[in-house]
PDB file of N, CA and C in Angstrom:
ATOM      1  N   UNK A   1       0.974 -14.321 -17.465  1.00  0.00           N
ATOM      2  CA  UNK A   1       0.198 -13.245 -18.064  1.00  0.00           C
ATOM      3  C   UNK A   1       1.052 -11.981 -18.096  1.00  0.00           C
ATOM      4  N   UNK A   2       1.089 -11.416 -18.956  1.00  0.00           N
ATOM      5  CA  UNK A   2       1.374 -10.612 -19.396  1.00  0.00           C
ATOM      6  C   UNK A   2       0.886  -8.914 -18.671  1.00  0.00           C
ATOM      7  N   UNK A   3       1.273  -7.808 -18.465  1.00  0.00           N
ATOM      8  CA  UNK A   3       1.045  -7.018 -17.640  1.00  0.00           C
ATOM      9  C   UNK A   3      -0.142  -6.011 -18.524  1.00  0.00           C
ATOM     10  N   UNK A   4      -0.070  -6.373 -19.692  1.00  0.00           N
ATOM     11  CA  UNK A   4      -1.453  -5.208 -20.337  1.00  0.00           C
ATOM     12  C   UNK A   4      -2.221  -6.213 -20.073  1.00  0.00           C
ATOM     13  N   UNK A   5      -2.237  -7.811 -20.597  1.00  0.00           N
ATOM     14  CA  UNK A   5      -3.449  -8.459 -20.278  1.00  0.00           C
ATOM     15  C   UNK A   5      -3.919  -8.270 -18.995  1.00  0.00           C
ATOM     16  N   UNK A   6      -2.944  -8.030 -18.089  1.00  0.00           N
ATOM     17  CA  UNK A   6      -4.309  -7.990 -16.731  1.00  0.00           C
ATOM     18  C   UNK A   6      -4.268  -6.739 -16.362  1.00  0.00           C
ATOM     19  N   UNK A   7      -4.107  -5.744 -16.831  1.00  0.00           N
ATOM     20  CA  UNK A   7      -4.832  -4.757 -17.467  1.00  0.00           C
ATOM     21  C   UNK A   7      -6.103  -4.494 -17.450  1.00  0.00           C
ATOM     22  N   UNK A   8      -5.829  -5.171 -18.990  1.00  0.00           N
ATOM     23  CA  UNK A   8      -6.999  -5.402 -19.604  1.00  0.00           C
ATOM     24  C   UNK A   8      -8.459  -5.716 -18.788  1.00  0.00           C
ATOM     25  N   UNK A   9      -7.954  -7.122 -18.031  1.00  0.00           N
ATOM     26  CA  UNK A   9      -8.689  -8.057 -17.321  1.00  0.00           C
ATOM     27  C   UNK A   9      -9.068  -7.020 -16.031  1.00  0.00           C
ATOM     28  N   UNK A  10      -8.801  -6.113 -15.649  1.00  0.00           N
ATOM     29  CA  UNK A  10      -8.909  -5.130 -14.332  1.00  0.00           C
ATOM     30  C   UNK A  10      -9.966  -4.188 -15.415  1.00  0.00           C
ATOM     31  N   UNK A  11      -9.910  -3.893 -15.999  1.00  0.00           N
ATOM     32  CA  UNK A  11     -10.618  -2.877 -17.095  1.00  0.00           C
ATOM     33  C   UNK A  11     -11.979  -3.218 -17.029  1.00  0.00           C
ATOM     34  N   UNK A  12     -11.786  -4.589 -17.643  1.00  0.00           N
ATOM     35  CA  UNK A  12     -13.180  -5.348 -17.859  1.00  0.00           C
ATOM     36  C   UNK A  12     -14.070  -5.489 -16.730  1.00  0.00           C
ATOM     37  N   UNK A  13     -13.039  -5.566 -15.380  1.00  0.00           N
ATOM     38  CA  UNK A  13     -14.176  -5.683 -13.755  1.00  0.00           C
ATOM     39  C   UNK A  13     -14.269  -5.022 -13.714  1.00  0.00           C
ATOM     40  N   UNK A  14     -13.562  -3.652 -13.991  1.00  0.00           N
ATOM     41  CA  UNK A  14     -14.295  -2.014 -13.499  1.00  0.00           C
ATOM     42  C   UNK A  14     -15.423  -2.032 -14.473  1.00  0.00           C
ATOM     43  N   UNK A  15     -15.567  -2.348 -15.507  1.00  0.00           N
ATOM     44  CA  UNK A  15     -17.039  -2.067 -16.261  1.00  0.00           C
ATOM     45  C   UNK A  15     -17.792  -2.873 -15.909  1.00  0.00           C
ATOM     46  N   UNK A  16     -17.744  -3.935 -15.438  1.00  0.00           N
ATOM     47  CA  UNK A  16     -18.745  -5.114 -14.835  1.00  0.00           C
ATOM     48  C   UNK A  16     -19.091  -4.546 -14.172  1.00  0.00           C
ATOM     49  N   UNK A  17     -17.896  -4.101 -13.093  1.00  0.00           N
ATOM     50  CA  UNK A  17     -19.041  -3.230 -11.792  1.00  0.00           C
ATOM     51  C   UNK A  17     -19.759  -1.933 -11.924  1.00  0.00           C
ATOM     52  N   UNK A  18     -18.889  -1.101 -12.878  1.00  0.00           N
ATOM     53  CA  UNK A  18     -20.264   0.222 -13.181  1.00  0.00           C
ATOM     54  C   UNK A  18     -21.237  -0.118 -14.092  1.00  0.00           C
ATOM     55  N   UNK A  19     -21.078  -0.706 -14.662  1.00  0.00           N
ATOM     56  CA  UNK A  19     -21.959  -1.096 -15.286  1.00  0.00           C
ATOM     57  C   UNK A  19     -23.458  -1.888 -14.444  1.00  0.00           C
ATOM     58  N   UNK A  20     -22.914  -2.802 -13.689  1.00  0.00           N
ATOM     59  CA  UNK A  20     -24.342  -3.415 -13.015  1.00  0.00           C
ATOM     60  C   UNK A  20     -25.008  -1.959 -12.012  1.00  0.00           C
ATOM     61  N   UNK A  21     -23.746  -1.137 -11.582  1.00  0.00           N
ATOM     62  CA  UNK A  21     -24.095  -0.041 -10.677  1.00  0.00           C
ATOM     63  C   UNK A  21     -25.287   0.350 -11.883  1.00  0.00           C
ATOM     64  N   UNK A  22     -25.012   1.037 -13.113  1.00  0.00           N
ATOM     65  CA  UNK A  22     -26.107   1.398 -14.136  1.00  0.00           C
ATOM     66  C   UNK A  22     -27.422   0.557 -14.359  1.00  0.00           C
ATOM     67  N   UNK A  23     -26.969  -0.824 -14.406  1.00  0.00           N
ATOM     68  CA  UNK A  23     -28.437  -1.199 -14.816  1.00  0.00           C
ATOM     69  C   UNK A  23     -29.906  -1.396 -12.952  1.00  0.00           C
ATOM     70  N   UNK A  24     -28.749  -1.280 -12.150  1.00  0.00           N
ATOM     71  CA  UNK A  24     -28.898  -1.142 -10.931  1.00  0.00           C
ATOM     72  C   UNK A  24     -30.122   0.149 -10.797  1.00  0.00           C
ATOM     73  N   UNK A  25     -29.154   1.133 -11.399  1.00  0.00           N
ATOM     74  CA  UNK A  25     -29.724   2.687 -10.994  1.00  0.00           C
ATOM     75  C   UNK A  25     -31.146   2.918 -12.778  1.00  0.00           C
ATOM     76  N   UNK A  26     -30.685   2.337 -13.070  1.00  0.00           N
ATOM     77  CA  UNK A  26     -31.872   2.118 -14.579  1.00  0.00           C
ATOM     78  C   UNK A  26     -33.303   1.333 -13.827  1.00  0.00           C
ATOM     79  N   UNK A  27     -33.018   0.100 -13.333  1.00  0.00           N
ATOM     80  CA  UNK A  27     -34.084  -0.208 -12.946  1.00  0.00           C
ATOM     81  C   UNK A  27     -34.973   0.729 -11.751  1.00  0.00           C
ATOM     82  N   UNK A  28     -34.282   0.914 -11.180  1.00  0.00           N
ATOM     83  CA  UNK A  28     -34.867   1.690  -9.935  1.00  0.00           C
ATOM     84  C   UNK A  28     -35.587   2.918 -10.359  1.00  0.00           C
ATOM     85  N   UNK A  29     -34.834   3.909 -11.269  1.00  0.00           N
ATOM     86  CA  UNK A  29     -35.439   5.385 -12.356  1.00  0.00           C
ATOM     87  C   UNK A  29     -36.483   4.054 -12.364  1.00  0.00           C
ATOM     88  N   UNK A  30     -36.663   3.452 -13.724  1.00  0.00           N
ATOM     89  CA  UNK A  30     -37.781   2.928 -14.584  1.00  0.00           C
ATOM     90  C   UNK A  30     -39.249   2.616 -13.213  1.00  0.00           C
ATOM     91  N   UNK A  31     -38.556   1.765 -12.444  1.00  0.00           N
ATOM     92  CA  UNK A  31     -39.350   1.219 -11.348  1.00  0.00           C
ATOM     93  C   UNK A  31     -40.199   2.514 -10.916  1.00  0.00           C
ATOM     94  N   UNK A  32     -39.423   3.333 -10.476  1.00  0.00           N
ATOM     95  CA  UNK A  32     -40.199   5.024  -9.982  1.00  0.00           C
ATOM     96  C   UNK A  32     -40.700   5.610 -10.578  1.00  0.00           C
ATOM     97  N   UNK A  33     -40.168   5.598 -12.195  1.00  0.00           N
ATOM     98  CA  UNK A  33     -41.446   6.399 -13.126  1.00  0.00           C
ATOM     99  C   UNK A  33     -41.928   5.935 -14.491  1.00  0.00           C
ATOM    100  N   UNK A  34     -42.773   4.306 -13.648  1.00  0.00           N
ATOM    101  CA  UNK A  34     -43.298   3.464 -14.698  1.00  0.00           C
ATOM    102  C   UNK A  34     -43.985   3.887 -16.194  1.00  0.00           C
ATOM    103  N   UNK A  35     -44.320   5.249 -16.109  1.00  0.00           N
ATOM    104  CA  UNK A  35     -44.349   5.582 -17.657  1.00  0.00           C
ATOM    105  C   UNK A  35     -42.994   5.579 -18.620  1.00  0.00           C
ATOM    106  N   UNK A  36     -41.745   5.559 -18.283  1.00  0.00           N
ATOM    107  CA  UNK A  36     -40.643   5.099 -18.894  1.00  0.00           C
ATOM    108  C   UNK A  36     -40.693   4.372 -19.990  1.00  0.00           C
ATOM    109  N   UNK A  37     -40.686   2.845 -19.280  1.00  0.00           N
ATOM    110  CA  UNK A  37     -40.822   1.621 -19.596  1.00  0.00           C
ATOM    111  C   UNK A  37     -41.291   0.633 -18.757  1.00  0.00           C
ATOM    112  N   UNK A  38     -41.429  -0.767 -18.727  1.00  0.00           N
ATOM    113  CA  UNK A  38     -41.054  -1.738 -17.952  1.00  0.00           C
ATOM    114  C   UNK A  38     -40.218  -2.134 -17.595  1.00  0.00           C
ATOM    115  N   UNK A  39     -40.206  -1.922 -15.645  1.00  0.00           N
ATOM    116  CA  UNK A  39     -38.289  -1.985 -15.258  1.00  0.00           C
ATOM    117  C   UNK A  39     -37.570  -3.403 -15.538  1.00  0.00           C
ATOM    118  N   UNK A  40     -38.153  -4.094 -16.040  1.00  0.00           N
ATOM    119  CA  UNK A  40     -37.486  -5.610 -15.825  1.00  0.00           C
ATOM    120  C   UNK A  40     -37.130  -5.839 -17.351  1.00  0.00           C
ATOM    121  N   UNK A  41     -37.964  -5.189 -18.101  1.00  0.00           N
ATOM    122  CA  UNK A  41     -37.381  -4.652 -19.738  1.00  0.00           C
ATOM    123  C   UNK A  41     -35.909  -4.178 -19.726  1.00  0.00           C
ATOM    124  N   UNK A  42     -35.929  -3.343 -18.622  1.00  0.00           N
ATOM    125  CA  UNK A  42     -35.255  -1.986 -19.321  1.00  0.00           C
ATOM    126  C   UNK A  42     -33.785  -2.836 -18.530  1.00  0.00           C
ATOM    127  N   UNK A  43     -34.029  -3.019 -17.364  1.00  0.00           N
ATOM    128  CA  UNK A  43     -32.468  -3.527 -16.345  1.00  0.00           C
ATOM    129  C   UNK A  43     -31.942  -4.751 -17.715  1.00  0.00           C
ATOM    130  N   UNK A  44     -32.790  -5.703 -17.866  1.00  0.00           N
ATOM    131  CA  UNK A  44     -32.045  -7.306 -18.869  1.00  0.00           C
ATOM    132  C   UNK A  44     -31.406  -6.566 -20.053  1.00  0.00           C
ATOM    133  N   UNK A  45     -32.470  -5.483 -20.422  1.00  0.00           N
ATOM    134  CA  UNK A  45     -31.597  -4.895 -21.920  1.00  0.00           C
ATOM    135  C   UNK A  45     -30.335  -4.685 -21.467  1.00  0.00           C
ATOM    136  N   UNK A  46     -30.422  -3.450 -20.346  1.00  0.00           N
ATOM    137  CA  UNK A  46     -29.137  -3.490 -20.469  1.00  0.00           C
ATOM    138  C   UNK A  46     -28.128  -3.987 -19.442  1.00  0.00           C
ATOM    139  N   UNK A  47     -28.283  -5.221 -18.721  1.00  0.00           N
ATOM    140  CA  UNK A  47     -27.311  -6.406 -18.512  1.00  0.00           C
ATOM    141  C   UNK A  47     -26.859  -7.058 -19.606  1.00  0.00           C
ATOM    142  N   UNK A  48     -27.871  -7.083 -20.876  1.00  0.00           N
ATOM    143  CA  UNK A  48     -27.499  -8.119 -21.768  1.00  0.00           C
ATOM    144  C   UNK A  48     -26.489  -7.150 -22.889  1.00  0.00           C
ATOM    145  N   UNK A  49     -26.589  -5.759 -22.605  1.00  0.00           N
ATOM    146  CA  UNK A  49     -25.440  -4.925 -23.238  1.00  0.00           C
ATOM    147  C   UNK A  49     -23.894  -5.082 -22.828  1.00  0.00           C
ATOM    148  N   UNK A  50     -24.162  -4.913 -21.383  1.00  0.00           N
ATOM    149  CA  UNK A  50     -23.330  -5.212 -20.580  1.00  0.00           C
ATOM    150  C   UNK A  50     -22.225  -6.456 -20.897  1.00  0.00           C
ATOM    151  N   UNK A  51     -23.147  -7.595 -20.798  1.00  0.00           N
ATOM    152  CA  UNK A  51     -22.575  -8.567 -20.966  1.00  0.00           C
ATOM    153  C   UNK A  51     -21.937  -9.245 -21.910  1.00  0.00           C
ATOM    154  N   UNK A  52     -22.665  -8.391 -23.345  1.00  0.00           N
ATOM    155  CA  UNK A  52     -22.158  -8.131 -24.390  1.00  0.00           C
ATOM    156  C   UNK A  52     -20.909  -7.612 -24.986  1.00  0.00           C
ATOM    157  N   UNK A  53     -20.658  -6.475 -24.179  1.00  0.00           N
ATOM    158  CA  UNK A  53     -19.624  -5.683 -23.914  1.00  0.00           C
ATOM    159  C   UNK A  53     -18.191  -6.616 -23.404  1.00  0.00           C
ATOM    160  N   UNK A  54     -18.589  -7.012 -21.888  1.00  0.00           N
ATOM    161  CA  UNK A  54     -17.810  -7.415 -21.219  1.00  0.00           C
ATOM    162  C   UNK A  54     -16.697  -8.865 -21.923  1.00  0.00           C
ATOM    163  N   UNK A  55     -17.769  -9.573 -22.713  1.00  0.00           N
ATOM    164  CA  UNK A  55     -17.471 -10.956 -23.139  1.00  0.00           C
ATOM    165  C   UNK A  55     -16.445 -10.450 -24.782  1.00  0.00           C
ATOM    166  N   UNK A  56     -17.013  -9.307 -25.142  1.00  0.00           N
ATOM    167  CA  UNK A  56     -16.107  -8.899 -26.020  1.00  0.00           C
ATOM    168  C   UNK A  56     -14.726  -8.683 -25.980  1.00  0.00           C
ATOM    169  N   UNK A  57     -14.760  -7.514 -24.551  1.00  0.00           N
ATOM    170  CA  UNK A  57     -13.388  -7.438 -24.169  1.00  0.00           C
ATOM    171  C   UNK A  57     -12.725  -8.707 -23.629  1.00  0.00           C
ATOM    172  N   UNK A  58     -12.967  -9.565 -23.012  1.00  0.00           N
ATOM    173  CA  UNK A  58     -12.476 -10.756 -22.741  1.00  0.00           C
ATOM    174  C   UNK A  58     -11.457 -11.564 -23.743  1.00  0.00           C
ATOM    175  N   UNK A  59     -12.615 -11.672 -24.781  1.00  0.00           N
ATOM    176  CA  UNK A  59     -12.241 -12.377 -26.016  1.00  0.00           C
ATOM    177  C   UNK A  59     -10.928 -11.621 -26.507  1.00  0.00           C
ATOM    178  N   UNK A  60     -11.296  -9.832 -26.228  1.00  0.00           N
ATOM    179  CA  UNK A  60      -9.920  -9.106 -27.195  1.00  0.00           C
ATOM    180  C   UNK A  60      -8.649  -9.698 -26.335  1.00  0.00           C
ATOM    181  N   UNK A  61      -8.978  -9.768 -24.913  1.00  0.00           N
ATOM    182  CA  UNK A  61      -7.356  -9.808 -24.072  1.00  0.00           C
ATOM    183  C   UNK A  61      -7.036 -10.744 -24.243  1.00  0.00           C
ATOM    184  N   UNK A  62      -7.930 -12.046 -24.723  1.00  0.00           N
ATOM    185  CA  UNK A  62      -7.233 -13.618 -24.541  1.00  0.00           C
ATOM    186  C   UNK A  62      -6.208 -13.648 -25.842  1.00  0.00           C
ATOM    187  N   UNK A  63      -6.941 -13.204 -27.116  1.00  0.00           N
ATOM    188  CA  UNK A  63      -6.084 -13.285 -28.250  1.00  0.00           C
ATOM    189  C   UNK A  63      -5.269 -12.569 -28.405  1.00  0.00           C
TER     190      UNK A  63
END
């Protein structure tokens, strides 16, 4: 591997991890001030952004 690809690949775990830190700190807001939304709405949305995200960059470093 190449030294930008793991980079890259270090990039992508730092957003994995702030990122869950966010949907972490999203559910908990939502949970505390249920006029928001629904917290179990609001955390999957955005894990599934997340994960969205993450699988993107993946794909960019492999090719």
């Amino acid at each position: 591997m190449s030294v930008i690809s793991v980079l890259v690949l270090c990039v992508a775990l730092l957003l994995v991890v702030v990122g869950l830190a966010v949907v972490v700190g999203l559910g908990y807001v939502v949970h505390r001030r249920p006029a928001l939304a629904i917290p179990v709405g609001v955390a999957l949305t955005a894990a599934g952004v997340l994960i969205t995200a993450a699988v993107g960059i993946l794909q960019a470093a492999v090719s």
